[in-house]
C-alpha atoms as a PDB file:
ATOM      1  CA  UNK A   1       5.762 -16.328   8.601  1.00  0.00           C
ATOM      2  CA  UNK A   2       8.410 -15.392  11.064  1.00  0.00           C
ATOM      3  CA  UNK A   3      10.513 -12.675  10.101  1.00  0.00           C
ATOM      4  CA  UNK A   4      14.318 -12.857  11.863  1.00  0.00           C
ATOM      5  CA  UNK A   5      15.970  -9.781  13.020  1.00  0.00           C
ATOM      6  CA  UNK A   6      19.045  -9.700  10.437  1.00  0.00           C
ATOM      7  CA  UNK A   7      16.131  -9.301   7.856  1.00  0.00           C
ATOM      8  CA  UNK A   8      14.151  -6.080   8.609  1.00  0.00           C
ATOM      9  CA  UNK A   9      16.660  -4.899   9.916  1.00  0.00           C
ATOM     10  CA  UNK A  10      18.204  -5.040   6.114  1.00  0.00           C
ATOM     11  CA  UNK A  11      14.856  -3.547   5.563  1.00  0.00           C
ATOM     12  CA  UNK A  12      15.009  -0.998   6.941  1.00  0.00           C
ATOM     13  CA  UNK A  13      18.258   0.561   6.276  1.00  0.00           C
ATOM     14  CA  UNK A  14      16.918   0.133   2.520  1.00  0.00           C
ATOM     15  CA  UNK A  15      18.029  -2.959   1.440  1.00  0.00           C
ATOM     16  CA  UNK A  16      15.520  -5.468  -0.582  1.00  0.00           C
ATOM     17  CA  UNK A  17      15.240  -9.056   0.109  1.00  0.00           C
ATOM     18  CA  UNK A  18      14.042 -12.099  -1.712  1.00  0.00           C
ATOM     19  CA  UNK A  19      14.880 -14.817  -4.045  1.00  0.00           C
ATOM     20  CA  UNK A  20      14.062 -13.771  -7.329  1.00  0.00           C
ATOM     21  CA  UNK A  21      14.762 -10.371  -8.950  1.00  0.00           C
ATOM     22  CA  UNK A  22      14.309  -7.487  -8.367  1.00  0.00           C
ATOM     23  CA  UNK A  23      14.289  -8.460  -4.634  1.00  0.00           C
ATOM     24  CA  UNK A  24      17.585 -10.248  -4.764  1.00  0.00           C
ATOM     25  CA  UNK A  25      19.234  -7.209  -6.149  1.00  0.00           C
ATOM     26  CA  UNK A  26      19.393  -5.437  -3.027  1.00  0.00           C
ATOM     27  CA  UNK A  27      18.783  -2.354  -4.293  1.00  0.00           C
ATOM     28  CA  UNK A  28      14.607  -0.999  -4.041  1.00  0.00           C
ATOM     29  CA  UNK A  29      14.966   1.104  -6.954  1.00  0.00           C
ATOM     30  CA  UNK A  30      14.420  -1.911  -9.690  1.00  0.00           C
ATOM     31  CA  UNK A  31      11.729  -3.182  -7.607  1.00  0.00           C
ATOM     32  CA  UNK A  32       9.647  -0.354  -8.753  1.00  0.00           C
ATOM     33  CA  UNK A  33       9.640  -1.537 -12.960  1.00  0.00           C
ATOM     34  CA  UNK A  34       8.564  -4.370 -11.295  1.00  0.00           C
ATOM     35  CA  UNK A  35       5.248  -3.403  -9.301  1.00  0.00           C
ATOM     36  CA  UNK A  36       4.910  -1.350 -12.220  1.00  0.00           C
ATOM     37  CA  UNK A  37       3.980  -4.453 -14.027  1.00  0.00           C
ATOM     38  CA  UNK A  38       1.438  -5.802 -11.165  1.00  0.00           C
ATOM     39  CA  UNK A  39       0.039  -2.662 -11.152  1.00  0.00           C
ATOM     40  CA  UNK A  40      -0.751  -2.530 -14.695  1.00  0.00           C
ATOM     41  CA  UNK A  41      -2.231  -6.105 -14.314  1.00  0.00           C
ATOM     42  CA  UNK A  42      -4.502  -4.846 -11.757  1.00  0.00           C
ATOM     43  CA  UNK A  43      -5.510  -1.830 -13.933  1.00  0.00           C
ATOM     44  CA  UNK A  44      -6.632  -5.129 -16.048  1.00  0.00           C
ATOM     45  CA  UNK A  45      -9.500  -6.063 -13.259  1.00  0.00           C
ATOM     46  CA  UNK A  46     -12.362  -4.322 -15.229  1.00  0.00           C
ATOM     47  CA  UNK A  47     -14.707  -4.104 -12.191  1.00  0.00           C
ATOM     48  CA  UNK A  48     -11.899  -1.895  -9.935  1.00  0.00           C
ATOM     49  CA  UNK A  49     -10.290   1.238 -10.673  1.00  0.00           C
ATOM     50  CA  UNK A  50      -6.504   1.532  -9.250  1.00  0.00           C
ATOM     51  CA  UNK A  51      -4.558   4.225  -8.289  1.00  0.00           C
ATOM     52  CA  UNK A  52      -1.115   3.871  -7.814  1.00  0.00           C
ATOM     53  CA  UNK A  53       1.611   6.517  -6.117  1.00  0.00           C
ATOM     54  CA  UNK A  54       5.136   5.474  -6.481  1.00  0.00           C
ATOM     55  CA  UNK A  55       6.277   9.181  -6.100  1.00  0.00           C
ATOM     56  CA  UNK A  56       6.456   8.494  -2.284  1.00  0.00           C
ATOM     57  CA  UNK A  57       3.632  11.195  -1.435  1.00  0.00           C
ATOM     58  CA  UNK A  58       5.670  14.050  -3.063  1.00  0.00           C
ATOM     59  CA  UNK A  59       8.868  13.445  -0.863  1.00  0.00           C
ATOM     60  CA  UNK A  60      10.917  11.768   1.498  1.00  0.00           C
ATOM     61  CA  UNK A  61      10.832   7.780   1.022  1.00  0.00           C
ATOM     62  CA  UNK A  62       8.236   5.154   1.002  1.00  0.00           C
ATOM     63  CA  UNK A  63       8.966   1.500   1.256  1.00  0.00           C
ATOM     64  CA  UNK A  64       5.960   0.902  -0.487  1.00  0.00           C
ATOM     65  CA  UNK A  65       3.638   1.793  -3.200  1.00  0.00           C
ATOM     66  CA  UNK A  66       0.264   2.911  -1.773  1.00  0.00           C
ATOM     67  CA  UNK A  67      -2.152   1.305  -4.224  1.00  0.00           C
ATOM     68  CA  UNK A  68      -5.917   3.222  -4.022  1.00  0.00           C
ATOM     69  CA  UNK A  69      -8.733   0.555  -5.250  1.00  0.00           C
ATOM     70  CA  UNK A  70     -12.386   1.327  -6.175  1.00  0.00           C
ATOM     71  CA  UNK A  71     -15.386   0.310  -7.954  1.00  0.00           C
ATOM     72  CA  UNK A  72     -15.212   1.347 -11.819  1.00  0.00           C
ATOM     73  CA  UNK A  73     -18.717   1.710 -10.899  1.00  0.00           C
ATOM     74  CA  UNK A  74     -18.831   4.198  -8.417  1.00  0.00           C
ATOM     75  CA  UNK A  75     -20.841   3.090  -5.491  1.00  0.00           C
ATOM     76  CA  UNK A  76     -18.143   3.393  -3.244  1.00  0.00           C
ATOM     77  CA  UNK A  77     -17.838   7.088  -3.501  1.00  0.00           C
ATOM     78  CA  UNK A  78     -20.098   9.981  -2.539  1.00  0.00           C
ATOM     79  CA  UNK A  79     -19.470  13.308  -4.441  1.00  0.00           C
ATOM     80  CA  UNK A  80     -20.429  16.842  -3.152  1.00  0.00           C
ATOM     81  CA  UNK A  81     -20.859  19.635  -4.739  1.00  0.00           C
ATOM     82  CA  UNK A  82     -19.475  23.075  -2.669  1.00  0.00           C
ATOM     83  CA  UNK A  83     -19.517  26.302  -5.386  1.00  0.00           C
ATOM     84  CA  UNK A  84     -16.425  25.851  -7.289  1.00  0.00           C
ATOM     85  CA  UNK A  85     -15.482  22.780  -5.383  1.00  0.00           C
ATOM     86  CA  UNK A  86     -16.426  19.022  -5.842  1.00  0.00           C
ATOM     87  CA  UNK A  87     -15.226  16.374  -3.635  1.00  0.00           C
ATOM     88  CA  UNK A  88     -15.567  12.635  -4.143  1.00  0.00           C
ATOM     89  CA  UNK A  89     -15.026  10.712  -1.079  1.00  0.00           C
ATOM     90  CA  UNK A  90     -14.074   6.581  -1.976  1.00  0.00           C
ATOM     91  CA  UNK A  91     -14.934   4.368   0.682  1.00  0.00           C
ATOM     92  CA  UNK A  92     -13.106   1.085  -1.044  1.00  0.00           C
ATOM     93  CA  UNK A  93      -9.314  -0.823  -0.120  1.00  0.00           C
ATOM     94  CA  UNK A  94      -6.118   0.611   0.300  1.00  0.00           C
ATOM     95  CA  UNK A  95      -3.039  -1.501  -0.860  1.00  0.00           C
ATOM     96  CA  UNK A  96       0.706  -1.291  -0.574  1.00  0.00           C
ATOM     97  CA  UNK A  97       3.124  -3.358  -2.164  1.00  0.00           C
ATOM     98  CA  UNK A  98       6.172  -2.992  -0.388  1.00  0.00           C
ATOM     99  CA  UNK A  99       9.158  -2.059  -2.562  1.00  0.00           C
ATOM    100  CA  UNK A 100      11.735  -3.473   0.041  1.00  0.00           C
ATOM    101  CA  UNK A 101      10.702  -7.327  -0.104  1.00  0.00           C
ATOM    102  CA  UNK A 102       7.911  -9.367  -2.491  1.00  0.00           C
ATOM    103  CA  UNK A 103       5.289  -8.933   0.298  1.00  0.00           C
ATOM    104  CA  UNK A 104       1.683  -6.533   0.323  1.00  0.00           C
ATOM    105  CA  UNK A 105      -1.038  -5.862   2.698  1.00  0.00           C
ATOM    106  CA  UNK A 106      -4.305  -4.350   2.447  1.00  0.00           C
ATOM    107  CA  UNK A 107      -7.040  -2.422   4.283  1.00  0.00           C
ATOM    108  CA  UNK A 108     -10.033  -0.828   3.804  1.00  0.00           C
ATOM    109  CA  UNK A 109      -9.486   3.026   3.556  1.00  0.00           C
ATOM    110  CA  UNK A 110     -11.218   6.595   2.922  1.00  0.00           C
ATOM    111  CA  UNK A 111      -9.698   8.865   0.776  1.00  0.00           C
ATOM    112  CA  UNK A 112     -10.827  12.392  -0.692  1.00  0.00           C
ATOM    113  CA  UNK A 113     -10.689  14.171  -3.960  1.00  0.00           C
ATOM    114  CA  UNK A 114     -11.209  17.550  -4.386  1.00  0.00           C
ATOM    115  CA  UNK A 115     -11.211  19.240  -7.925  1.00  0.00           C
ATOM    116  CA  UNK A 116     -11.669  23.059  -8.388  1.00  0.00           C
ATOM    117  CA  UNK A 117     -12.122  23.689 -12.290  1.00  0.00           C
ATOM    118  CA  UNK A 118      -9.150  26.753 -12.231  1.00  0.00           C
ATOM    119  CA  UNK A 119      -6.932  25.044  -9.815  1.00  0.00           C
ATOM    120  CA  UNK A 120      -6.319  21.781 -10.643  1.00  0.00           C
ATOM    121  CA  UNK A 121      -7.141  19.005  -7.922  1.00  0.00           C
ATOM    122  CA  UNK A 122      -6.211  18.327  -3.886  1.00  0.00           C
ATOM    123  CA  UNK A 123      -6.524  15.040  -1.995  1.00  0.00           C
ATOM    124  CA  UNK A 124      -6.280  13.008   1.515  1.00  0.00           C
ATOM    125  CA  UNK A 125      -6.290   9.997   2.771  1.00  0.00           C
ATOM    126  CA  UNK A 126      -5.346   8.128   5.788  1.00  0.00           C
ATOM    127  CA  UNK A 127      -2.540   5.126   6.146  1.00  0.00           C
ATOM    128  CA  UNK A 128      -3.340   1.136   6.448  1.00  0.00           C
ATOM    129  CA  UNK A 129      -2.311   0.531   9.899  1.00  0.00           C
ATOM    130  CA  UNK A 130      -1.948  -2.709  11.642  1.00  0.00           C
ATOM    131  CA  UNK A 131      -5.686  -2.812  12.758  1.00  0.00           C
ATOM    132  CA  UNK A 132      -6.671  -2.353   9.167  1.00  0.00           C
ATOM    133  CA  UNK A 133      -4.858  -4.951   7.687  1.00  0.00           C
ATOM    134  CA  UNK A 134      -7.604  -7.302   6.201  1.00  0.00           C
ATOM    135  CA  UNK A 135     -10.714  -5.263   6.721  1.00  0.00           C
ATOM    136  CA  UNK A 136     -12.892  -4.007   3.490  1.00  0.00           C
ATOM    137  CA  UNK A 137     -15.407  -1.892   2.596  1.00  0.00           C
ATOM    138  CA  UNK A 138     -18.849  -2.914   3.702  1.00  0.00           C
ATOM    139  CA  UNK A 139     -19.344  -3.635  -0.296  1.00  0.00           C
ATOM    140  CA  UNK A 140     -18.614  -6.665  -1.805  1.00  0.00           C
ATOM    141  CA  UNK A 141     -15.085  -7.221  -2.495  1.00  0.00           C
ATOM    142  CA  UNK A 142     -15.064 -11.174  -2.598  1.00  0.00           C
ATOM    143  CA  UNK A 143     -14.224 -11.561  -6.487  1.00  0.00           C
ATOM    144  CA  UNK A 144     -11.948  -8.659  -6.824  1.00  0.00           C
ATOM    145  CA  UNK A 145      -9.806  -9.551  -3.367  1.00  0.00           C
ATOM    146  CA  UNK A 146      -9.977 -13.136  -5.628  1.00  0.00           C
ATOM    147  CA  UNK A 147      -8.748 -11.609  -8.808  1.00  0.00           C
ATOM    148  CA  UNK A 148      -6.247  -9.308  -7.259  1.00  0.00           C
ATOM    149  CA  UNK A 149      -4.228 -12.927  -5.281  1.00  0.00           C
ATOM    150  CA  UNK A 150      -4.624 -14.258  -8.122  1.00  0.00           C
ATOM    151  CA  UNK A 151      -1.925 -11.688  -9.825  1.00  0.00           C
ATOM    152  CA  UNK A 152      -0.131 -11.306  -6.622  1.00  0.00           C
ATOM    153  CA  UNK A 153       0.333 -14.949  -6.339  1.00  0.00           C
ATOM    154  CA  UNK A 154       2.003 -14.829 -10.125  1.00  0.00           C
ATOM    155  CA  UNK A 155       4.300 -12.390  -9.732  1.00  0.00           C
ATOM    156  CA  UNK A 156       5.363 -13.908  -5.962  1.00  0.00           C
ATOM    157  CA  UNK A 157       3.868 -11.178  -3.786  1.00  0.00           C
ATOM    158  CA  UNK A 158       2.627 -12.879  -0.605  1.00  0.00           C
ATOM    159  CA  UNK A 159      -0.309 -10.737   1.318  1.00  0.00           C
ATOM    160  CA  UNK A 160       0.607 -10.631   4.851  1.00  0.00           C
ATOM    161  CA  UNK A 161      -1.766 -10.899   7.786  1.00  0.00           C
ATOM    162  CA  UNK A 162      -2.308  -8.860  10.604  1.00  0.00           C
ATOM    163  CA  UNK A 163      -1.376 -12.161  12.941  1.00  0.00           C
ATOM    164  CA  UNK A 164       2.384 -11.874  10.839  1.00  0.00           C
ATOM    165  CA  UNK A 165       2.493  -7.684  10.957  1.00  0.00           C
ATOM    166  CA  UNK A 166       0.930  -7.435  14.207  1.00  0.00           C
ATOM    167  CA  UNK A 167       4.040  -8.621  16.492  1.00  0.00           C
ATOM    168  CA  UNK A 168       6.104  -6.536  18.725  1.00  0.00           C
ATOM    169  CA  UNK A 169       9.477  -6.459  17.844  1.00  0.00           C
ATOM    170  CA  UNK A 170      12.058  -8.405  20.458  1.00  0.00           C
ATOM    171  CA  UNK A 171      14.501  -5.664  19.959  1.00  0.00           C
ATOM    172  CA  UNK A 172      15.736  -2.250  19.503  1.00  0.00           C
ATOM    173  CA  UNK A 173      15.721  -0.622  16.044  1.00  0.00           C
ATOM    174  CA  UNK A 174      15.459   3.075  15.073  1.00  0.00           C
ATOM    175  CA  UNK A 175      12.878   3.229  11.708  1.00  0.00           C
ATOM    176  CA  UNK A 176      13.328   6.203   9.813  1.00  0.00           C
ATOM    177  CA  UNK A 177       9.052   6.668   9.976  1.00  0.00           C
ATOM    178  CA  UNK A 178       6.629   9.485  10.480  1.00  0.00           C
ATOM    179  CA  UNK A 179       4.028   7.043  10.635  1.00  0.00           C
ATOM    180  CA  UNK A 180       4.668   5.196  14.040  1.00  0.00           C
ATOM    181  CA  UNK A 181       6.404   5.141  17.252  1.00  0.00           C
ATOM    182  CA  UNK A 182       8.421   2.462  19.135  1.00  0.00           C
ATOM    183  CA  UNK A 183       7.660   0.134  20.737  1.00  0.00           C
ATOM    184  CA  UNK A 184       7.960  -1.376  16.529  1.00  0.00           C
ATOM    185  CA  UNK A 185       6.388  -3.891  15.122  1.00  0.00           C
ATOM    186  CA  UNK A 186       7.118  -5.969  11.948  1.00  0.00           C
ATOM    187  CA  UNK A 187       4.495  -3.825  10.148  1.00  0.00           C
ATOM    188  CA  UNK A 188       7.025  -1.033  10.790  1.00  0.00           C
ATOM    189  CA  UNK A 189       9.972  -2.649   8.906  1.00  0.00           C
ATOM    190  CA  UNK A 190       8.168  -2.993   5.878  1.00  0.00           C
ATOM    191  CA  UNK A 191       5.761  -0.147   5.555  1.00  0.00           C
ATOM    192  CA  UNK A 192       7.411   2.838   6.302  1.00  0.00           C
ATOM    193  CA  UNK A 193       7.357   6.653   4.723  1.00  0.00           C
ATOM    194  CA  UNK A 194      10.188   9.501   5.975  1.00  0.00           C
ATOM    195  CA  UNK A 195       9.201  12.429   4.759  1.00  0.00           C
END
């Protein structure tokens, strides 16, 4: 898919695009009900757990929904045990739905939990970036990756590859974005966080 400049550029100063709502509404807010409802589909997938945060880490703005997959079985994590502390580290796929346009990528990622029993919980986790897009955890992922296009593909959300996100950008553009630097590429337009 080629992606003109008019178009992330509309991106990126927050306007959505598509052709079907809530994309065509310009506005990213109703997109959210929206991946809402794929979300909750996914939470469907017995074999995965999901994670969703739509409350753009905590501040700032997100263009996406970062979407944390694992096994409902738990051999992707490892938990340790540190006094007070236990920390479950999930090898498994990292997902964001963009809220700007009906498009998602995916990537294997690490993440940590850390739960104290008098202070609530803490975690990490690192971003999908362009030479993610498409890996996965060592473990199988064949029938869920299956499942989860399945639901994309009904509700219009087109997984991008890294060949499509990959690509310099043949022009200027200032991306409000803590997580890259210019030179951009169309990855940028899409997935982007200002804190």
């Amino acid at each position: 898919m080629e992606f003109e400049k008019e178009y992330l550029t509309d991106l990126v100063k927050g306007k959505t695009k598509g052709d079907f709502p809530p994309f065509s509404s310009g506005k990213w807010k109703k997109s959210d009900e929206y991946l809402k409802q794929i979300v909750g589909r996914l939470k469907d997938i017995k074999s995965i757990q999901v994670e969703a945060d739509f409350n753009h880490y905590g501040s700032g703005f997100s263009s996406y929904v970062h979407l944390y997959l694992s096994k409902t079985d738990k051999s992707d994590t490892k938990i340790s045990q540190d006094g007070e502390l236990r920390t479950g580290e999930t090898n498994g796929l990292m997902m964001y739905l963009c809220r700007m346009a009906p498009f998602s990528v995916y990537g294997e990622g690490t993440w940590h939990k850390t739960f104290n029993k008098d202070k609530g919980q803490s975690g990490s986790s690192h971003y999908i970036e362009p030479e993610d897009i498409g890996t996965t955890p060592e473990s199988d992922w064949g029938i869920e990756l299956n499942e989860i296009q399945n639901i994309l593909n009904q509700y219009g959300i087109s997984v991008l590859t890294k060949v499509e996100l990959d690509k310099k950008l043949e022009f200027k553009i200032s991306i409000p974005t803590i997580l890259s630097e210019p030179p951009f590429k169309v990855f940028d337009c899409l997935f982007y966080w200002e804190d």
